[in-house]
C-alpha atoms as a PDB file:
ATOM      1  CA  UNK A   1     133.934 110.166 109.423  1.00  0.00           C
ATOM      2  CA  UNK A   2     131.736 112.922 109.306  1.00  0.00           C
ATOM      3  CA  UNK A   3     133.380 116.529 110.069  1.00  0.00           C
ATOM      4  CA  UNK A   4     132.463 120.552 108.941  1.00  0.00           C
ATOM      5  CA  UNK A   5     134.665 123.057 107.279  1.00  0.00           C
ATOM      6  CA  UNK A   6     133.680 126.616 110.355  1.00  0.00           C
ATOM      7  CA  UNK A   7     134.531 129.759 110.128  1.00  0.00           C
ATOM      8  CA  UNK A   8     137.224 130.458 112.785  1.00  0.00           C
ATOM      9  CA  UNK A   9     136.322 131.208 116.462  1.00  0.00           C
ATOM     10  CA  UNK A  10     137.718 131.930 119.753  1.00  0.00           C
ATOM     11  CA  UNK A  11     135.683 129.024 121.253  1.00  0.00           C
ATOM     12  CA  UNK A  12     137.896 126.621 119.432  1.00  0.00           C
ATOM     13  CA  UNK A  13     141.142 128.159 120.815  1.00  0.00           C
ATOM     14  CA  UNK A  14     141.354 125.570 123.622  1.00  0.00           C
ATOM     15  CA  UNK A  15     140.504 122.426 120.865  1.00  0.00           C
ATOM     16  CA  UNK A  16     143.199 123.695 119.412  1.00  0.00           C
ATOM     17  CA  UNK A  17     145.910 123.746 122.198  1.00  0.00           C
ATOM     18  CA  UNK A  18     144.923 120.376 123.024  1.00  0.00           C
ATOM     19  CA  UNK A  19     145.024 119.100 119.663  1.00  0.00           C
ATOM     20  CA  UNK A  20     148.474 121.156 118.180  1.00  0.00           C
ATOM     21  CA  UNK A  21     150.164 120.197 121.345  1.00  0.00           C
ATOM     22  CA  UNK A  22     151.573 117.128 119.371  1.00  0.00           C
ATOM     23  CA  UNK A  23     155.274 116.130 118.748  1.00  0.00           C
ATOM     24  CA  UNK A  24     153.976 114.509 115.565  1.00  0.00           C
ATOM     25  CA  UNK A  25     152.094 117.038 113.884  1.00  0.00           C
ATOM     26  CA  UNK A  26     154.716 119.994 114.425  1.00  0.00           C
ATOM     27  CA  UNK A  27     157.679 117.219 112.900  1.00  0.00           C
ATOM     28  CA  UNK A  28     155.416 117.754 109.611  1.00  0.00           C
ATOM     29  CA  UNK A  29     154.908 121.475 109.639  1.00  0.00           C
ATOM     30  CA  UNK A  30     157.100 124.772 109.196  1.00  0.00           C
ATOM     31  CA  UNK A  31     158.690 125.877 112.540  1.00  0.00           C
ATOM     32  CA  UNK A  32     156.552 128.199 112.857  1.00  0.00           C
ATOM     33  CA  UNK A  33     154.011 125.581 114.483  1.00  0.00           C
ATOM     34  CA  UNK A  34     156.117 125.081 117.460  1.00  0.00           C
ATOM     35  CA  UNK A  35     156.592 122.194 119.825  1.00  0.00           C
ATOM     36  CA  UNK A  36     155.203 122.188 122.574  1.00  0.00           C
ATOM     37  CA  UNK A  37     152.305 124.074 121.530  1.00  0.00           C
ATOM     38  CA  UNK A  38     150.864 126.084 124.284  1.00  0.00           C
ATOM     39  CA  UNK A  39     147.536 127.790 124.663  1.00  0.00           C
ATOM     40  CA  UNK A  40     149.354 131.405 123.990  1.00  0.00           C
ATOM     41  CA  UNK A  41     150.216 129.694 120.935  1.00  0.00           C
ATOM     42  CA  UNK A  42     146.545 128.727 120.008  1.00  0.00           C
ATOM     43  CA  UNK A  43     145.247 132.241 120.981  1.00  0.00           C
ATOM     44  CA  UNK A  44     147.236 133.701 118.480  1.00  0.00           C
ATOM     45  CA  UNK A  45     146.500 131.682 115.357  1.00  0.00           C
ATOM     46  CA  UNK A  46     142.780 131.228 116.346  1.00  0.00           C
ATOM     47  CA  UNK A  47     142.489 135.174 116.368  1.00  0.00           C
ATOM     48  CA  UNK A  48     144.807 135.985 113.059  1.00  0.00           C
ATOM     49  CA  UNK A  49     142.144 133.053 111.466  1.00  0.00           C
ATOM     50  CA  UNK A  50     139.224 134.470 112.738  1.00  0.00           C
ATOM     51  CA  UNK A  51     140.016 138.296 112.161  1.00  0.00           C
ATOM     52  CA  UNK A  52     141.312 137.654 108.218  1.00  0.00           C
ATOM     53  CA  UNK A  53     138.882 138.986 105.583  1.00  0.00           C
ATOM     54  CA  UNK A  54     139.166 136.451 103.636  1.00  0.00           C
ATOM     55  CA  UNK A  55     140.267 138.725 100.367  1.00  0.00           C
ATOM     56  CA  UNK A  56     143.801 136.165 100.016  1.00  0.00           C
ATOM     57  CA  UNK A  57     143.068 133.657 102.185  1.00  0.00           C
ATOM     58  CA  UNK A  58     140.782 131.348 102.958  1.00  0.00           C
ATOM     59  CA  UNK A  59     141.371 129.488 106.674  1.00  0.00           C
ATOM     60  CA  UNK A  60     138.945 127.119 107.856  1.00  0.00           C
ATOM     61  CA  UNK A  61     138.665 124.737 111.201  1.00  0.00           C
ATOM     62  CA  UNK A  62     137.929 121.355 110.723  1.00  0.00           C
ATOM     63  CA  UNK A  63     135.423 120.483 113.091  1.00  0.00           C
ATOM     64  CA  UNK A  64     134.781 116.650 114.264  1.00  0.00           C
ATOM     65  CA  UNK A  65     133.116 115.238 117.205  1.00  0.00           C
ATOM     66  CA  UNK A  66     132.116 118.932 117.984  1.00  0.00           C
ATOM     67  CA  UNK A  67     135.743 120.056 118.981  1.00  0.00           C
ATOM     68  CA  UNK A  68     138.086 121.878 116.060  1.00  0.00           C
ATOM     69  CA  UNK A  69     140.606 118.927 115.835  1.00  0.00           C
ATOM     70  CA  UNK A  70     142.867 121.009 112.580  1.00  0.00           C
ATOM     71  CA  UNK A  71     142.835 123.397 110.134  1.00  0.00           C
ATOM     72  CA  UNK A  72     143.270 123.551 106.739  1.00  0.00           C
ATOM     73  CA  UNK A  73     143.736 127.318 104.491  1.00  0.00           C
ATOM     74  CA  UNK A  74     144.499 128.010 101.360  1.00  0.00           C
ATOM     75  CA  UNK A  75     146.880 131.412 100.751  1.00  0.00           C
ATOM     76  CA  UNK A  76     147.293 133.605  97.939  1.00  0.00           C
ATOM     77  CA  UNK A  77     150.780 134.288  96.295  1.00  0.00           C
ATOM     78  CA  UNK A  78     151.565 137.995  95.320  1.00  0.00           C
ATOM     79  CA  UNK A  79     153.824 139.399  92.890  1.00  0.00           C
ATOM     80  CA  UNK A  80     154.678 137.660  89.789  1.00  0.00           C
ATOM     81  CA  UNK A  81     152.536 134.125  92.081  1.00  0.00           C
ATOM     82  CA  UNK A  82     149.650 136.237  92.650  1.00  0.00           C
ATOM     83  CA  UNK A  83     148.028 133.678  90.104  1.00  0.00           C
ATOM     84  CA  UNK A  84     148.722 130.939  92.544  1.00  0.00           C
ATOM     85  CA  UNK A  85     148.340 129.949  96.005  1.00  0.00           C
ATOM     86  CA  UNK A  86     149.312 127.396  98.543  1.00  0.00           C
ATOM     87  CA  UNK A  87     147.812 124.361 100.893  1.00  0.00           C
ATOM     88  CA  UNK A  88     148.585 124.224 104.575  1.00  0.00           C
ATOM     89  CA  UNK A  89     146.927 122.085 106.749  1.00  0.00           C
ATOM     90  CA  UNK A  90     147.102 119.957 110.267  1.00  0.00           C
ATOM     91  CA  UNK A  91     144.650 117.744 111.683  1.00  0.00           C
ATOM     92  CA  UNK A  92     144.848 115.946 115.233  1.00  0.00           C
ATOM     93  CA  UNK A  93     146.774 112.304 115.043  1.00  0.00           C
ATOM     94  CA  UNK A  94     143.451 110.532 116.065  1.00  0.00           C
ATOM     95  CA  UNK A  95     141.999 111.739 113.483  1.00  0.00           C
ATOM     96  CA  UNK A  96     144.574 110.526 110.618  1.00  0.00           C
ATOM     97  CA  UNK A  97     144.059 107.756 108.037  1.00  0.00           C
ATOM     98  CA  UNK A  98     139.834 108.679 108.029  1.00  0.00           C
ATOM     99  CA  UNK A  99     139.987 110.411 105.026  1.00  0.00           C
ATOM    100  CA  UNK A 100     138.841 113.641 106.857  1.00  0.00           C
ATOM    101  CA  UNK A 101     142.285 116.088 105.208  1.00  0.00           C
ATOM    102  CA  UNK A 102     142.051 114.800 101.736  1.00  0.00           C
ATOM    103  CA  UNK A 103     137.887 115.709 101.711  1.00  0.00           C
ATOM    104  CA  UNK A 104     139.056 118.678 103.801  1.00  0.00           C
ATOM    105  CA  UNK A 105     141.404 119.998 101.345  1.00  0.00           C
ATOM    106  CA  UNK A 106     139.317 119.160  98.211  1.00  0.00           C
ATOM    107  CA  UNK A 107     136.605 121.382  99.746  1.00  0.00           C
ATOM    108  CA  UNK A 108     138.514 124.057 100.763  1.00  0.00           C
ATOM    109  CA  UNK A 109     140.481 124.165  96.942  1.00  0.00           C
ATOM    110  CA  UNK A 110     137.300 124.039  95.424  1.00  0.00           C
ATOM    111  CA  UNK A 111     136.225 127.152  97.493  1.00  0.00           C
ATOM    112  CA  UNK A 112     139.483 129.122  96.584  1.00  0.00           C
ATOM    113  CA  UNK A 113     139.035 128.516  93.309  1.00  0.00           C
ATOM    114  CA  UNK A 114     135.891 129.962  92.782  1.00  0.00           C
ATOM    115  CA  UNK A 115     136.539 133.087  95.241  1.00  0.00           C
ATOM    116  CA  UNK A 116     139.970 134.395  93.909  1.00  0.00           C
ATOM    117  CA  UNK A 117     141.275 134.868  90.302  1.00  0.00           C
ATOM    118  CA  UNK A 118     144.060 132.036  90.242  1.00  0.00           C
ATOM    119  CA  UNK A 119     145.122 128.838  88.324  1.00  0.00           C
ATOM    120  CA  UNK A 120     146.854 126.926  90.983  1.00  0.00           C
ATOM    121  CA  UNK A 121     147.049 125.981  94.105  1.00  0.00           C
ATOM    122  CA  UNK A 122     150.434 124.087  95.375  1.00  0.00           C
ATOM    123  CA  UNK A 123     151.547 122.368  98.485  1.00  0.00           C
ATOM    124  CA  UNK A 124     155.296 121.564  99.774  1.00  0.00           C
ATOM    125  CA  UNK A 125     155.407 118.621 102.097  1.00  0.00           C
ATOM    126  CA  UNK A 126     158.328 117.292 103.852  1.00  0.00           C
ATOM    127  CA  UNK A 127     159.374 113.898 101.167  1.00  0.00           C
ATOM    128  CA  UNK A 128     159.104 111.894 104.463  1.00  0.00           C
ATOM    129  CA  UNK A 129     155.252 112.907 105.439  1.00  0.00           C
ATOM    130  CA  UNK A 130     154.216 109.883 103.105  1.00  0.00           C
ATOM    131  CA  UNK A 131     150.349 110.505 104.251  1.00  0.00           C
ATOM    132  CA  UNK A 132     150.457 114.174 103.904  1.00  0.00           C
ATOM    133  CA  UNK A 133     151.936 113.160 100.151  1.00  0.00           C
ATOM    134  CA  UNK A 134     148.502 110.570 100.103  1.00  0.00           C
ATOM    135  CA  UNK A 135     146.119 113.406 101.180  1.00  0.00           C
ATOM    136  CA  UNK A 136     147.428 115.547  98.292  1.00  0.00           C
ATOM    137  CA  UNK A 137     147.390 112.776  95.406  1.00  0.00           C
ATOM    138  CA  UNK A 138     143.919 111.805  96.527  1.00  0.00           C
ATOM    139  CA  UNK A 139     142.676 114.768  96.551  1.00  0.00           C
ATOM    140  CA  UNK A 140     143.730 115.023  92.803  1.00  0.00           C
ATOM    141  CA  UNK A 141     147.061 116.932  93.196  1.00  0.00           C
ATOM    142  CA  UNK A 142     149.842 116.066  90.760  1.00  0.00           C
ATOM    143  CA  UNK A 143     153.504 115.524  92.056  1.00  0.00           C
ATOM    144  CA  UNK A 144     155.562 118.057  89.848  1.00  0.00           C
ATOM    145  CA  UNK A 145     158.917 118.092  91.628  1.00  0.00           C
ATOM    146  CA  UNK A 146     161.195 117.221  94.528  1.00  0.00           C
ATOM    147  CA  UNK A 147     163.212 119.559  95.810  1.00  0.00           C
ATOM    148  CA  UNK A 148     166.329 118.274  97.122  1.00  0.00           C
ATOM    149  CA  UNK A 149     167.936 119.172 100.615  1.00  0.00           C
ATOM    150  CA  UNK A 150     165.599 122.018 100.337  1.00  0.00           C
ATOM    151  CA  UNK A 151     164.668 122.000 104.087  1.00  0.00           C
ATOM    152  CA  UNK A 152     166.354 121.835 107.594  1.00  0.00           C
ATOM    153  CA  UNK A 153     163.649 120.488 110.254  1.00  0.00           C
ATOM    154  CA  UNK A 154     163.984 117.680 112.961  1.00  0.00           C
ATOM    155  CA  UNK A 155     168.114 118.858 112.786  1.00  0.00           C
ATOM    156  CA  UNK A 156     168.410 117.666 109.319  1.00  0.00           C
ATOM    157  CA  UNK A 157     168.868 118.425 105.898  1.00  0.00           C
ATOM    158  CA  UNK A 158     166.052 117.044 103.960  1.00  0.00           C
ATOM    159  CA  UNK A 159     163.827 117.266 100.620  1.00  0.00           C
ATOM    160  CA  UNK A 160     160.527 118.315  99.978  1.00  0.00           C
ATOM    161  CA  UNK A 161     157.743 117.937  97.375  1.00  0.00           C
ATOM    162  CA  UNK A 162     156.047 120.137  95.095  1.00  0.00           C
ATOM    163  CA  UNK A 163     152.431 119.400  94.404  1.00  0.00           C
ATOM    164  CA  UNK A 164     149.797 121.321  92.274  1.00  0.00           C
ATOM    165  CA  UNK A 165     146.165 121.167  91.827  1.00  0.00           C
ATOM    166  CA  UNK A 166     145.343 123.396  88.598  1.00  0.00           C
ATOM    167  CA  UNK A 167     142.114 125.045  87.952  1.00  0.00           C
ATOM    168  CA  UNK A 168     140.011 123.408  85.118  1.00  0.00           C
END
């Protein structure tokens, strides 16, 4: 399925309260993508995307069908991880199993890569998200860990993976 990689924008604020307004999505996320999702919600990450400066982070919408149906960013790590960053990323639940994250994600890594000064880049799904785990391995990340009990979300205790791209 075809999609873009935009620059964020207020126009996709209401794409996004649609689309983040999903039970499923915020199950797989850090609470701090709440459920519901409301359109106050969506104004506020939509702005803090579209007003970064892009000097540790790199935030993109993923835009199919002309409507921003997720997002994907990669973040920079400071201190003694300032040589590393992490993956975060969404995308709307009709849009799953297309292959749109994993092409998403390779494209945006490749991007961080060549516009900050680190080796890795490192995402921490929940163990259960078994096609968040698929979008990581095909887009060439390497399972290096599982941290156990190392989260509480959905009012339980459970583990969590530790992937890593490096740069080549």
């Amino acid at each position: 399925m075809q999609f873009t990689l935009k620059k964020w924008d207020e126009r996709f604020i209401d794409d996004v309260a649609r689309y983040g307004n999903n039970a499923k999505i915020a199950a797989n996320l850090r609470d701090g993508f709440p459920f519901p999702y409301t359109r106050e919600d969506a104004v506020g990450y939509v702005r803090m995307c579209a007003q970064n400066d892009e000097s540790r982070q790199l935030c993109r919408a993923i835009v199919a069908d002309g409507r921003a149906v997720g997002s994907v960013g990669v973040f920079c790590g400071s201190d003694v991880y300032r040589k590393s960053a992490e993956l975060g990323y969404w995308l709307a639940e009709e849009y799953w199993g297309k292959g749109i994250m994993t092409e998403a994600a390779k494209q945006l890594c490749a991007a961080a890569f060549a516009a900050f000064d680190i080796v890795r880049i490192e995402a921490e799904p929940f163990a259960y998200n078994q096609g968040s785990r698929r979008v990581l391995e095909k887009a060439g990340f390497t399972l290096e860990g599982v941290k156990r009990q190392s989260v509480f979300k959905n009012g339980a205790i459970q583990d969590s993976c530790v992937y890593a791209l490096l740069r080549i």
